[in-house]
ModelCIF file with pLDDT and N, C-alpha, C, O atoms, coordinates in Angstrom:
data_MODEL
#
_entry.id   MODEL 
#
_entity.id                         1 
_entity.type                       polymer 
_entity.pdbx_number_of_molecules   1 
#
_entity_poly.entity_id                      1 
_entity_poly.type                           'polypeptide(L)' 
_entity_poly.nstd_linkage                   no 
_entity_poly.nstd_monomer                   no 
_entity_poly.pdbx_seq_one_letter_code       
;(UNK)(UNK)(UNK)(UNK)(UNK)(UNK)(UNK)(UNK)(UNK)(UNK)(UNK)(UNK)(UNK)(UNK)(UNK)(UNK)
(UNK)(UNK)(UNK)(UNK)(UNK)(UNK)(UNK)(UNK)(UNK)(UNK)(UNK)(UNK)(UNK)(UNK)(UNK)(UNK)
(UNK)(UNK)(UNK)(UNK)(UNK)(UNK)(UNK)(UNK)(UNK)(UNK)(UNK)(UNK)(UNK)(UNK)(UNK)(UNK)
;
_entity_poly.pdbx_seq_one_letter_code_can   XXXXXXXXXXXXXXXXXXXXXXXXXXXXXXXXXXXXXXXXXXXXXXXX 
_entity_poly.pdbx_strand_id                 A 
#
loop_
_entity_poly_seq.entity_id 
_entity_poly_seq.num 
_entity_poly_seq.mon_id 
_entity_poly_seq.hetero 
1 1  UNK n 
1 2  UNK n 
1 3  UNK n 
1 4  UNK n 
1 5  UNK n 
1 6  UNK n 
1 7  UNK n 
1 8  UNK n 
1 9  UNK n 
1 10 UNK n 
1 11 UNK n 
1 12 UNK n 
1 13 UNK n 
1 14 UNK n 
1 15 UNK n 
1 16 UNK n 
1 17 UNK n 
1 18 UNK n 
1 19 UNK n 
1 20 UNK n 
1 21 UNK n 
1 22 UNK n 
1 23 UNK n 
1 24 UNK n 
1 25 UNK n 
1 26 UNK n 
1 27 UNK n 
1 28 UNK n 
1 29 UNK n 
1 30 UNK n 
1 31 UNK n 
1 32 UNK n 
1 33 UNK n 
1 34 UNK n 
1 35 UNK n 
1 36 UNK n 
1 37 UNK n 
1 38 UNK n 
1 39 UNK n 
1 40 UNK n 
1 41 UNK n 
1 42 UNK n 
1 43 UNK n 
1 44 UNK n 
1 45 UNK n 
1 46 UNK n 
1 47 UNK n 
1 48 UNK n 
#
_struct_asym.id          A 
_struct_asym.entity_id   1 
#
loop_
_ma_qa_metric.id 
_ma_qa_metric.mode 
_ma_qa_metric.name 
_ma_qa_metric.software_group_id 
_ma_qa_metric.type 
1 global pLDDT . pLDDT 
2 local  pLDDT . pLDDT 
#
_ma_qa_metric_global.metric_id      1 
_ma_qa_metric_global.metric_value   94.04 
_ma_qa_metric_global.model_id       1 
_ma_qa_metric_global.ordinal_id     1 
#
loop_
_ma_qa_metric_local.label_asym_id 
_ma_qa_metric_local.label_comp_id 
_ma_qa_metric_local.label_seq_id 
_ma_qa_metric_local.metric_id 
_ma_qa_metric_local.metric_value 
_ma_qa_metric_local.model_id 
_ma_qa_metric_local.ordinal_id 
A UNK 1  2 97.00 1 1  
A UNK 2  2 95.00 1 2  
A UNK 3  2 95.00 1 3  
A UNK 4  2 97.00 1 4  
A UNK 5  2 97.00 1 5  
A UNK 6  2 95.00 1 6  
A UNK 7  2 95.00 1 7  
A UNK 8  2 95.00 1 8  
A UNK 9  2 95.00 1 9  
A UNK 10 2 95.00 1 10 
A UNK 11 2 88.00 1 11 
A UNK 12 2 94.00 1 12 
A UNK 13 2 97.00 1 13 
A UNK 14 2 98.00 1 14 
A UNK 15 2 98.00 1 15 
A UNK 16 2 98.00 1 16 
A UNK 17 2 98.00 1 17 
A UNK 18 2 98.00 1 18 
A UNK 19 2 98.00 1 19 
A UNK 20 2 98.00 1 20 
A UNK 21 2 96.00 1 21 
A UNK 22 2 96.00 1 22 
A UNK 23 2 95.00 1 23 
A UNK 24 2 95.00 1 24 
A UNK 25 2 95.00 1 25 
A UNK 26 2 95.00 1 26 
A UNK 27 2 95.00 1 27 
A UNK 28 2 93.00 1 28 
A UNK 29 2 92.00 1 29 
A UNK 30 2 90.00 1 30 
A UNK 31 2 89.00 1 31 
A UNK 32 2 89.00 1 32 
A UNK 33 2 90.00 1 33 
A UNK 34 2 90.00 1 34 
A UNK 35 2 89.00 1 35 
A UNK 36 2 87.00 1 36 
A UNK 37 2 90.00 1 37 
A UNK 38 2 93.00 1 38 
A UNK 39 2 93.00 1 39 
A UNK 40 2 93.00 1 40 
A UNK 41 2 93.00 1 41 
A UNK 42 2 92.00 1 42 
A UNK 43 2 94.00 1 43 
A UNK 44 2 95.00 1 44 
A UNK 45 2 95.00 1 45 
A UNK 46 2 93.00 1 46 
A UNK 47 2 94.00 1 47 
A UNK 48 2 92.00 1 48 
#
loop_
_atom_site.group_PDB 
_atom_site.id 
_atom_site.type_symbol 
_atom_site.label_atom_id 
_atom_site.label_alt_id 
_atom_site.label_comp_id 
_atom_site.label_asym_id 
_atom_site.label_entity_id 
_atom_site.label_seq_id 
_atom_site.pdbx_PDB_ins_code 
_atom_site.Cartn_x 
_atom_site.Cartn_y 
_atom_site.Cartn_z 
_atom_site.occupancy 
_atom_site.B_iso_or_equiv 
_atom_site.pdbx_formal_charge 
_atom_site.auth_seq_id 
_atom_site.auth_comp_id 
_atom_site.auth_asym_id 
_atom_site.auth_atom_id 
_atom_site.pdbx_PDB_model_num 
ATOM 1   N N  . UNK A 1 1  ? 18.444 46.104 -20.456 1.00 97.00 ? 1  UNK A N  1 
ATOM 2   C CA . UNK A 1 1  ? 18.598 46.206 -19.007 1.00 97.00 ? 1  UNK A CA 1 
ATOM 3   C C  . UNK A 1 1  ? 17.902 47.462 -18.517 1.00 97.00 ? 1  UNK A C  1 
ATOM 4   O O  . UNK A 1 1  ? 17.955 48.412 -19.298 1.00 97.00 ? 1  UNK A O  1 
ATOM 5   N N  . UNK A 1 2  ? 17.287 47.641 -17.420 1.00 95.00 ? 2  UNK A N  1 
ATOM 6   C CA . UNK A 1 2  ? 17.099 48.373 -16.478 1.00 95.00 ? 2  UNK A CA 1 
ATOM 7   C C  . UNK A 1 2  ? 17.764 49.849 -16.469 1.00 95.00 ? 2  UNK A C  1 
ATOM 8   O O  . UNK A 1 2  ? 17.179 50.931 -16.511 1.00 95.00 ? 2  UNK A O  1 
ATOM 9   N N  . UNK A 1 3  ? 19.152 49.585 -16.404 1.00 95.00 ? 3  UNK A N  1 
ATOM 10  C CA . UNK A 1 3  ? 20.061 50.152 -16.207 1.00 95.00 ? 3  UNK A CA 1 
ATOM 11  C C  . UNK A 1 3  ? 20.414 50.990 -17.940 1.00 95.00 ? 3  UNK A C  1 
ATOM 12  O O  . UNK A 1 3  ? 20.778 52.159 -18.072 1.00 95.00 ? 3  UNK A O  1 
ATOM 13  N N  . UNK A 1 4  ? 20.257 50.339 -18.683 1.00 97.00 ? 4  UNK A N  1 
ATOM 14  C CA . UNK A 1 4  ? 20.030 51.258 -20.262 1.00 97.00 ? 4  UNK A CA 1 
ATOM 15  C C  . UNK A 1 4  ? 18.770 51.733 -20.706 1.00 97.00 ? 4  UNK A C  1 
ATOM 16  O O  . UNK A 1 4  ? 18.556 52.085 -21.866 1.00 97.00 ? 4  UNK A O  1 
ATOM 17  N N  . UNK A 1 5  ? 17.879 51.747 -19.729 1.00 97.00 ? 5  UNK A N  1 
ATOM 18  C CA . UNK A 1 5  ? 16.111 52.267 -20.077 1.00 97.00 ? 5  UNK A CA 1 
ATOM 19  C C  . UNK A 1 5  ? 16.586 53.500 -19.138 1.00 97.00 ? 5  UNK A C  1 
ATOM 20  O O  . UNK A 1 5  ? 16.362 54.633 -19.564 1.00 97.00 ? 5  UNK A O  1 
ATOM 21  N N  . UNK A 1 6  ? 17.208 53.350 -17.923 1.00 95.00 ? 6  UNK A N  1 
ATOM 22  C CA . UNK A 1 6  ? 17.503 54.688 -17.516 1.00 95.00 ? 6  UNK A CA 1 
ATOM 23  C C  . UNK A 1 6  ? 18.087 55.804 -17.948 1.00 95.00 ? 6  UNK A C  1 
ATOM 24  O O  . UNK A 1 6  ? 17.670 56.951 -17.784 1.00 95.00 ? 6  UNK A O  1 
ATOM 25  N N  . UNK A 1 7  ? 19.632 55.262 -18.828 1.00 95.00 ? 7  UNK A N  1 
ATOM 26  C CA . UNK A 1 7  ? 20.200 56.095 -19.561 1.00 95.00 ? 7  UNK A CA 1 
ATOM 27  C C  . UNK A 1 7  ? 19.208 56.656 -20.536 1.00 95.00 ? 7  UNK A C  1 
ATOM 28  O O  . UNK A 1 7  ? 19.144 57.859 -20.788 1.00 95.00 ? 7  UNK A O  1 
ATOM 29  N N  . UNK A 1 8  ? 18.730 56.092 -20.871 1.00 95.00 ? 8  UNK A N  1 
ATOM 30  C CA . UNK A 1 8  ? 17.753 56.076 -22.318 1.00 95.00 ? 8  UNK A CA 1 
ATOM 31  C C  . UNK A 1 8  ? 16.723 57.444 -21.963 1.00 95.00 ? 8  UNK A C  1 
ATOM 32  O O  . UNK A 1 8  ? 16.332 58.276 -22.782 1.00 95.00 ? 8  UNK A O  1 
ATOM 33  N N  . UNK A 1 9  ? 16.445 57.399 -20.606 1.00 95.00 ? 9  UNK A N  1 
ATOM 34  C CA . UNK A 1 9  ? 15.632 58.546 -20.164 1.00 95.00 ? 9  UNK A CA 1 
ATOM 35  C C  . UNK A 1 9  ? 14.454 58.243 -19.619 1.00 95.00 ? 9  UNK A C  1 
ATOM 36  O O  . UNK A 1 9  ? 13.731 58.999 -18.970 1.00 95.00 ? 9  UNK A O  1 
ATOM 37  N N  . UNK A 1 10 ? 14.123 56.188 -20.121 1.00 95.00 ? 10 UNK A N  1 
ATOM 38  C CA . UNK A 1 10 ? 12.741 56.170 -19.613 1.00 95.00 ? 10 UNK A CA 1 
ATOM 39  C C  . UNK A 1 10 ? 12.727 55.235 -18.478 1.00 95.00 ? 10 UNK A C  1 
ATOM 40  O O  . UNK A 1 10 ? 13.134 54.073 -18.481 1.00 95.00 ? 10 UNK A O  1 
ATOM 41  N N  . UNK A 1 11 ? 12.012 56.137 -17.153 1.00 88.00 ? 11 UNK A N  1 
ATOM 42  C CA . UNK A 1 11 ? 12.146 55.733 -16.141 1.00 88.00 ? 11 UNK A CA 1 
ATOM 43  C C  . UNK A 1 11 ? 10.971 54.488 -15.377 1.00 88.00 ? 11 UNK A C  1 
ATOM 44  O O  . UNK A 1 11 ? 11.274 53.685 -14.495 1.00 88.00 ? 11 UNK A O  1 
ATOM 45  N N  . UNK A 1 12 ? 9.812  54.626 -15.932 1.00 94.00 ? 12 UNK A N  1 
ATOM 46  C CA . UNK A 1 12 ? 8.983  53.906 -15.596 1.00 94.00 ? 12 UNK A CA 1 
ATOM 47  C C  . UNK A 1 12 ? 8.564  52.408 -16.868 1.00 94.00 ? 12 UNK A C  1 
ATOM 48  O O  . UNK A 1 12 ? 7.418  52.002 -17.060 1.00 94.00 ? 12 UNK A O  1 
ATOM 49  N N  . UNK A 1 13 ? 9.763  51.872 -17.521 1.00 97.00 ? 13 UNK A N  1 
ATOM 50  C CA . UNK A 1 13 ? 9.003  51.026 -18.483 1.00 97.00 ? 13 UNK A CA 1 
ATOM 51  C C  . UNK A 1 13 ? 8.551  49.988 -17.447 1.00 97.00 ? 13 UNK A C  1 
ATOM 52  O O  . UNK A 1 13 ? 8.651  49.786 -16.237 1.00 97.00 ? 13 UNK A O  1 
ATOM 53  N N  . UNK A 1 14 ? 7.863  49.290 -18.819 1.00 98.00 ? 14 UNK A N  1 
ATOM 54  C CA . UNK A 1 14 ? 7.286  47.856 -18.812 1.00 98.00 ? 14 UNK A CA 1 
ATOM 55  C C  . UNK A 1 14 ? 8.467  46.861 -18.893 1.00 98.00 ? 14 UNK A C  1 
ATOM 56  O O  . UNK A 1 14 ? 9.363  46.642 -19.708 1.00 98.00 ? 14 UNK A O  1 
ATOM 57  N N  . UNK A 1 15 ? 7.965  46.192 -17.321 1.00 98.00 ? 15 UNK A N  1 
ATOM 58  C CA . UNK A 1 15 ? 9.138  45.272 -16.869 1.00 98.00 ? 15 UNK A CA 1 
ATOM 59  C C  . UNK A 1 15 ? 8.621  43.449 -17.585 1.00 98.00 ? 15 UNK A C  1 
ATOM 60  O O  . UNK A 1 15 ? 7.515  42.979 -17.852 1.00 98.00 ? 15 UNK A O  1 
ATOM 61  N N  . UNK A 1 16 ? 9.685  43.011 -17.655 1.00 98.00 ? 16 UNK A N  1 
ATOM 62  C CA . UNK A 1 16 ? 9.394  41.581 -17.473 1.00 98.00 ? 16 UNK A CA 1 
ATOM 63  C C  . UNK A 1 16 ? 9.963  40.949 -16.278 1.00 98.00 ? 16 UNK A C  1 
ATOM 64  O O  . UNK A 1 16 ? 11.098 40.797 -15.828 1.00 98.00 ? 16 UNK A O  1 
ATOM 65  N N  . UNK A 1 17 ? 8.425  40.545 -15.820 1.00 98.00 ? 17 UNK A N  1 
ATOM 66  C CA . UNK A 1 17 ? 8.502  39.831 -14.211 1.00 98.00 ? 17 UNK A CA 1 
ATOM 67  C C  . UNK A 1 17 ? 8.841  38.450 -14.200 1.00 98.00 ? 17 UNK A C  1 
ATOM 68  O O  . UNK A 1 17 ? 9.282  37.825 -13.236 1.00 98.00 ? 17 UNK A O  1 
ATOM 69  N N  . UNK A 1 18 ? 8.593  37.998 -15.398 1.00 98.00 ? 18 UNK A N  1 
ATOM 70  C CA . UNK A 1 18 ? 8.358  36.253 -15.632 1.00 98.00 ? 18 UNK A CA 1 
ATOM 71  C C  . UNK A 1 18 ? 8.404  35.783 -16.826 1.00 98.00 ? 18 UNK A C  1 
ATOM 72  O O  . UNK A 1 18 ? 8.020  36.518 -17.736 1.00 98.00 ? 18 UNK A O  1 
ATOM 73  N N  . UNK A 1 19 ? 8.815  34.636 -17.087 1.00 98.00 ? 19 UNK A N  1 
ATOM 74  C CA . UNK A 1 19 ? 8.702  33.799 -18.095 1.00 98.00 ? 19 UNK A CA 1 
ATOM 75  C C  . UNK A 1 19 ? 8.927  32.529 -17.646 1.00 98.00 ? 19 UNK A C  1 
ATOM 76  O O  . UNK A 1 19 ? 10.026 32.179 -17.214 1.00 98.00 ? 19 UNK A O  1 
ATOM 77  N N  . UNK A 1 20 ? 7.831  31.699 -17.724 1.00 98.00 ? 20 UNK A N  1 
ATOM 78  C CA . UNK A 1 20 ? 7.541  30.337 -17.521 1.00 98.00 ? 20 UNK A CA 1 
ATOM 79  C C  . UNK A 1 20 ? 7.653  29.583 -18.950 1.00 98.00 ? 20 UNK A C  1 
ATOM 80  O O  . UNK A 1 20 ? 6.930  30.028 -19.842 1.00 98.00 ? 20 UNK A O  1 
ATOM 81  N N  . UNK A 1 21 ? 8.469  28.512 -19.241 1.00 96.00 ? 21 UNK A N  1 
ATOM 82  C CA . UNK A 1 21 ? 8.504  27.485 -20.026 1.00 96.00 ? 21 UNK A CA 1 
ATOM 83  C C  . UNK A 1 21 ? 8.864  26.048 -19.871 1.00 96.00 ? 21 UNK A C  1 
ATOM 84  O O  . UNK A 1 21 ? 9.501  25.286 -20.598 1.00 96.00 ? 21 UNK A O  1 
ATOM 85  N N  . UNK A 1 22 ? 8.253  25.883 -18.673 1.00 96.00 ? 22 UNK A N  1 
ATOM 86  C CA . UNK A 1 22 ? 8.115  24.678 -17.880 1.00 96.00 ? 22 UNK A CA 1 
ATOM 87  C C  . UNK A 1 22 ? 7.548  23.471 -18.913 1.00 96.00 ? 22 UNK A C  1 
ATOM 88  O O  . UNK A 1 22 ? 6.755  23.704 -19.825 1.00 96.00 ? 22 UNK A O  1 
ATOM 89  N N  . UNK A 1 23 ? 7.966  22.461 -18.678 1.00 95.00 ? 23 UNK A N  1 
ATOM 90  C CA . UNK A 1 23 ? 7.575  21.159 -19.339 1.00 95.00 ? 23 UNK A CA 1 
ATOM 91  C C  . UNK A 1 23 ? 6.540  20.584 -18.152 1.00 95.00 ? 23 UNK A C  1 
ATOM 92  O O  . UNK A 1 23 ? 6.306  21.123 -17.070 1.00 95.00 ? 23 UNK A O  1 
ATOM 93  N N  . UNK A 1 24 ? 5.856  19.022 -18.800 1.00 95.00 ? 24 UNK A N  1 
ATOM 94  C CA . UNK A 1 24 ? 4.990  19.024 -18.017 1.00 95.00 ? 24 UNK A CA 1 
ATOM 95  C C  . UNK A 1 24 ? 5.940  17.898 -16.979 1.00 95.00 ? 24 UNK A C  1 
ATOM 96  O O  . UNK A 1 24 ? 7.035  17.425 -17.283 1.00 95.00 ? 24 UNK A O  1 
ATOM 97  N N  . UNK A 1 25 ? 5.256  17.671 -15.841 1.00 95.00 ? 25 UNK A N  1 
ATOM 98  C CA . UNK A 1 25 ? 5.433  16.742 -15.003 1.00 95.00 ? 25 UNK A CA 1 
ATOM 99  C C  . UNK A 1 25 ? 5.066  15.433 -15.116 1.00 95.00 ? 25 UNK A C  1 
ATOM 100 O O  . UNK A 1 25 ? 3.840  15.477 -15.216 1.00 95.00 ? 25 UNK A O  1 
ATOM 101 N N  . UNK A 1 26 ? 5.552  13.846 -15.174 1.00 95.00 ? 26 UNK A N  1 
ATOM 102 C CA . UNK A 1 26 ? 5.197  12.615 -15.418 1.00 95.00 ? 26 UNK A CA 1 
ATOM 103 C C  . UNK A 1 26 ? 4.442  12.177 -14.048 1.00 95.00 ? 26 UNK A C  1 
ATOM 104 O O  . UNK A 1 26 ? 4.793  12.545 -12.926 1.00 95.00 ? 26 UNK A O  1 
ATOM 105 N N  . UNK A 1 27 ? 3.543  11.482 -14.285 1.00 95.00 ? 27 UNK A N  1 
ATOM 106 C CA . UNK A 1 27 ? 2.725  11.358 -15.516 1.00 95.00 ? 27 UNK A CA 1 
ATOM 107 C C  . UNK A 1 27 ? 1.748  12.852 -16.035 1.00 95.00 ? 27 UNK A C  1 
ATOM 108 O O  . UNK A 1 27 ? 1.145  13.760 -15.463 1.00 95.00 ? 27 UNK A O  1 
ATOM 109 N N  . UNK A 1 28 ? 1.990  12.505 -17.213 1.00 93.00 ? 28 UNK A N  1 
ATOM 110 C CA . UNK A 1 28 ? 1.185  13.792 -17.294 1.00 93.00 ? 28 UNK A CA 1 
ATOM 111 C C  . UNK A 1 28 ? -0.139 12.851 -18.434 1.00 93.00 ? 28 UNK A C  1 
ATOM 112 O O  . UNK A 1 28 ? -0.065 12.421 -19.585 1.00 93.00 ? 28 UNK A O  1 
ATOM 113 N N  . UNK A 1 29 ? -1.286 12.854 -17.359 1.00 92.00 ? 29 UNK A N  1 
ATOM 114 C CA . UNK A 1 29 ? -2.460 12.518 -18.044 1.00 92.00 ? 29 UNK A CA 1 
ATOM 115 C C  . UNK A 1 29 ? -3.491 13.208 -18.811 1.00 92.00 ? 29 UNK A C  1 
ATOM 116 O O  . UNK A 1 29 ? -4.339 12.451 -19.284 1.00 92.00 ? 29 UNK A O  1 
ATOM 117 N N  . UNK A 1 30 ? -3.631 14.416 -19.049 1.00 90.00 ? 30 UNK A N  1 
ATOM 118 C CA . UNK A 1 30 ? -4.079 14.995 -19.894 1.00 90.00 ? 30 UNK A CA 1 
ATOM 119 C C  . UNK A 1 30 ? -3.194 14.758 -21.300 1.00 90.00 ? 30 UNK A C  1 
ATOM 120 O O  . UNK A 1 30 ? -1.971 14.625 -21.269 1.00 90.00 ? 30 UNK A O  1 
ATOM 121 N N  . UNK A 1 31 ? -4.095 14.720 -22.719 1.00 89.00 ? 31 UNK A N  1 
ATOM 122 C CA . UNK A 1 31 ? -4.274 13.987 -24.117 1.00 89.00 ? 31 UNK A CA 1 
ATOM 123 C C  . UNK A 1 31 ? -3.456 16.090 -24.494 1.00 89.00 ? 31 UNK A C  1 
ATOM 124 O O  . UNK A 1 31 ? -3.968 17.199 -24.343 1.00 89.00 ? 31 UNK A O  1 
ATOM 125 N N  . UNK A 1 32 ? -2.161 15.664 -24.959 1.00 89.00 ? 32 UNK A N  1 
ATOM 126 C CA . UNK A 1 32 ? -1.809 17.055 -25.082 1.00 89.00 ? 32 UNK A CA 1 
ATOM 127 C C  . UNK A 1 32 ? -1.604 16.765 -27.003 1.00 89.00 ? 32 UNK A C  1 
ATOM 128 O O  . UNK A 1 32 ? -1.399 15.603 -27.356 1.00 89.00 ? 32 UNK A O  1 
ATOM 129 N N  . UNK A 1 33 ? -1.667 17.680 -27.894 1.00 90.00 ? 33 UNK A N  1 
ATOM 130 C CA . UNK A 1 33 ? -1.567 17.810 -29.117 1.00 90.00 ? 33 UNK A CA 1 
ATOM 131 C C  . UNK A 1 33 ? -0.259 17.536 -29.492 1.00 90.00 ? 33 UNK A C  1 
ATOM 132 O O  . UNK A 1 33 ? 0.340  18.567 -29.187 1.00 90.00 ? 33 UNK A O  1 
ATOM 133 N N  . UNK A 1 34 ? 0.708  16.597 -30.073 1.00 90.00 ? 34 UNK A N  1 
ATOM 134 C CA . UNK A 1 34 ? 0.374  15.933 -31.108 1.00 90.00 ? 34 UNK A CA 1 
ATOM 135 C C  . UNK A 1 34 ? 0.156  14.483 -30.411 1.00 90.00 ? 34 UNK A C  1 
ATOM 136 O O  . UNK A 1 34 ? -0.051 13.429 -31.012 1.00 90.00 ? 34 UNK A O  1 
ATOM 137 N N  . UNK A 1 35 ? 0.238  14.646 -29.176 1.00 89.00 ? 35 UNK A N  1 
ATOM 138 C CA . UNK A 1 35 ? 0.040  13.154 -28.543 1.00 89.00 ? 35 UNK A CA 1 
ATOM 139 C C  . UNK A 1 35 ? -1.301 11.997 -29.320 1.00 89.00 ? 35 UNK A C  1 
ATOM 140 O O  . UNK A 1 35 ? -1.939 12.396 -30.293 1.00 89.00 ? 35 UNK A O  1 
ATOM 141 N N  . UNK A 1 36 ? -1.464 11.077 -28.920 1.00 87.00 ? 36 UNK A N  1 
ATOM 142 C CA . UNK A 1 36 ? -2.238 9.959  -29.480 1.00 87.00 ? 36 UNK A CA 1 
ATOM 143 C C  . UNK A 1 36 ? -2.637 9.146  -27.980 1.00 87.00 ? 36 UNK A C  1 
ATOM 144 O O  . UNK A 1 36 ? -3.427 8.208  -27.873 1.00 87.00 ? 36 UNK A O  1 
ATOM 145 N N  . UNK A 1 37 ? -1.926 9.734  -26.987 1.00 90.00 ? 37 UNK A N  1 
ATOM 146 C CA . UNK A 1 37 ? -2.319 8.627  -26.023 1.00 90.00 ? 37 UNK A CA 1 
ATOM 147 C C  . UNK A 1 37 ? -1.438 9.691  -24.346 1.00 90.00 ? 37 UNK A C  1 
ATOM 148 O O  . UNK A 1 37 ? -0.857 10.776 -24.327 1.00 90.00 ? 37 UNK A O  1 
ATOM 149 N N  . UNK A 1 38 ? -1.694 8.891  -23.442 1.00 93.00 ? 38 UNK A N  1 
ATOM 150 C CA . UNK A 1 38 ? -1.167 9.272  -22.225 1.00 93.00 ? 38 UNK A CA 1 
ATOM 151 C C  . UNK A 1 38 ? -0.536 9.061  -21.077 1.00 93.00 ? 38 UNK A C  1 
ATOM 152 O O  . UNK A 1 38 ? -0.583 7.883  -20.722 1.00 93.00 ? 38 UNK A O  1 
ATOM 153 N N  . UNK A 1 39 ? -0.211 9.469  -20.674 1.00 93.00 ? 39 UNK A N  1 
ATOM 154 C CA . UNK A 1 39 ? 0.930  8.395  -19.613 1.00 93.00 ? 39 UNK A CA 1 
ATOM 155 C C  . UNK A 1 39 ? -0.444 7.799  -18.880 1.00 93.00 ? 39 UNK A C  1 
ATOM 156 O O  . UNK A 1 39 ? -1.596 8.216  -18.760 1.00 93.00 ? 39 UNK A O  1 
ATOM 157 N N  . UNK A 1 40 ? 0.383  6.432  -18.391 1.00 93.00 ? 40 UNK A N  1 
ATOM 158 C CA . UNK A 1 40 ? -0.543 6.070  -17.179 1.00 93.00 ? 40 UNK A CA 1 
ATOM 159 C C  . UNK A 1 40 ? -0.351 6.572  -15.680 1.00 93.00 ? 40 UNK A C  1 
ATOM 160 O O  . UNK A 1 40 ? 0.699  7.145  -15.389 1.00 93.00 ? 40 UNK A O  1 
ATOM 161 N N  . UNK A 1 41 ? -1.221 6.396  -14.840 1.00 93.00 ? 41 UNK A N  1 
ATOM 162 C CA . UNK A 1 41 ? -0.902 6.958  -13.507 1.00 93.00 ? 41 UNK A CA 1 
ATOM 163 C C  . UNK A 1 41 ? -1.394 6.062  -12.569 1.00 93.00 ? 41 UNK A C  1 
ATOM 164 O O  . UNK A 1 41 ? -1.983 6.362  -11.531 1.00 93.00 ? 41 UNK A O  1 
ATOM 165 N N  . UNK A 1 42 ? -1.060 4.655  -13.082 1.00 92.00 ? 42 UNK A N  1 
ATOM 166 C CA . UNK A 1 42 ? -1.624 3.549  -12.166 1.00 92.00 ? 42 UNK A CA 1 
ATOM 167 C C  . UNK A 1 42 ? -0.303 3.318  -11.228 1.00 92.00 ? 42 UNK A C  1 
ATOM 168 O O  . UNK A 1 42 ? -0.403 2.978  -10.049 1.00 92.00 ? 42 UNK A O  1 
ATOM 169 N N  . UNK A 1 43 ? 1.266  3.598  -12.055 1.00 94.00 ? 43 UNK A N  1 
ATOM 170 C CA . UNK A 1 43 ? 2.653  3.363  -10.320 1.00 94.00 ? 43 UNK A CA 1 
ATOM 171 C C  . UNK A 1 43 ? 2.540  4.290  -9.370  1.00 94.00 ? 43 UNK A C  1 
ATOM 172 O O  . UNK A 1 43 ? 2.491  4.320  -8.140  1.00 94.00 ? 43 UNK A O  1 
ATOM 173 N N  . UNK A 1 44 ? 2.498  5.381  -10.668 1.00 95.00 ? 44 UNK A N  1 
ATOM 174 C CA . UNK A 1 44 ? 2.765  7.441  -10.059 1.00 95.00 ? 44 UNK A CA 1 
ATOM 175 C C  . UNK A 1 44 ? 1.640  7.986  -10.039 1.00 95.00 ? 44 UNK A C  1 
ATOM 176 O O  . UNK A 1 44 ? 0.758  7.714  -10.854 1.00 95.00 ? 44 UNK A O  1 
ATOM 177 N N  . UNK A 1 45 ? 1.520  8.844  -9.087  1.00 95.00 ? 45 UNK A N  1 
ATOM 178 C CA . UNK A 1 45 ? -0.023 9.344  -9.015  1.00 95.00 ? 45 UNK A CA 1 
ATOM 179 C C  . UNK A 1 45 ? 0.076  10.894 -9.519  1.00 95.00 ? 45 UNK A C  1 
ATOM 180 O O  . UNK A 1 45 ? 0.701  11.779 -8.935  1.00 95.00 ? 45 UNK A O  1 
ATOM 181 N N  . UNK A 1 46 ? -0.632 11.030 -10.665 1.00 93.00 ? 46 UNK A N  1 
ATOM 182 C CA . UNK A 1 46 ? -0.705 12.301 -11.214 1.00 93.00 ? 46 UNK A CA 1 
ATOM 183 C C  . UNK A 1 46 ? -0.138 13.274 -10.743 1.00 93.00 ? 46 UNK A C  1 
ATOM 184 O O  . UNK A 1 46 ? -0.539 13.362 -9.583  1.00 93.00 ? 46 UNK A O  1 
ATOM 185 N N  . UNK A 1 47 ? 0.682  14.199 -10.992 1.00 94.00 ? 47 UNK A N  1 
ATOM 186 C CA . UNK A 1 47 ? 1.131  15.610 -9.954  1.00 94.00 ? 47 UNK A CA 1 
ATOM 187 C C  . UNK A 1 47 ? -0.390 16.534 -10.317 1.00 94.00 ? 47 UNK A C  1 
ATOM 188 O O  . UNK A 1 47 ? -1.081 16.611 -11.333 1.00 94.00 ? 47 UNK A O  1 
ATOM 189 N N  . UNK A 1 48 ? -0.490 17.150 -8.958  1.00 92.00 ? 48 UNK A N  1 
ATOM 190 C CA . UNK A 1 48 ? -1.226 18.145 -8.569  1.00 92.00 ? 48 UNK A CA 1 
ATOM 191 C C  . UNK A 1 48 ? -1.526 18.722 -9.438  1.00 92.00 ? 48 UNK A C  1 
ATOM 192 O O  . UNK A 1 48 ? -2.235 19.720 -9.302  1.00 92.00 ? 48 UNK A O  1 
#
């Protein structure tokens, strides 16, 4: 915490702003590793 880097004495660390571990969105048409194949996007139209 924040709050034990202060005690600690150090006032300016290196923060963590983010961590993204998002899955993908259906359909997801890009061929991703260990895949063999891909959704289709002929009902759903690809997300952005």
């Amino acid at each position: 915490s924040t709050e034990y880097a202060r005690r600690l004495g150090v006032e300016r660390p290196v923060r963590i702003d983010a961590i993204s571990t998002v899955t993908p969105t259906f359909p997801n048409t890009v061929l991703d590793m260990p895949n063999i194949s891909t959704d289709a996007s002929t009902a759903v139209a690809a997300p952005e």
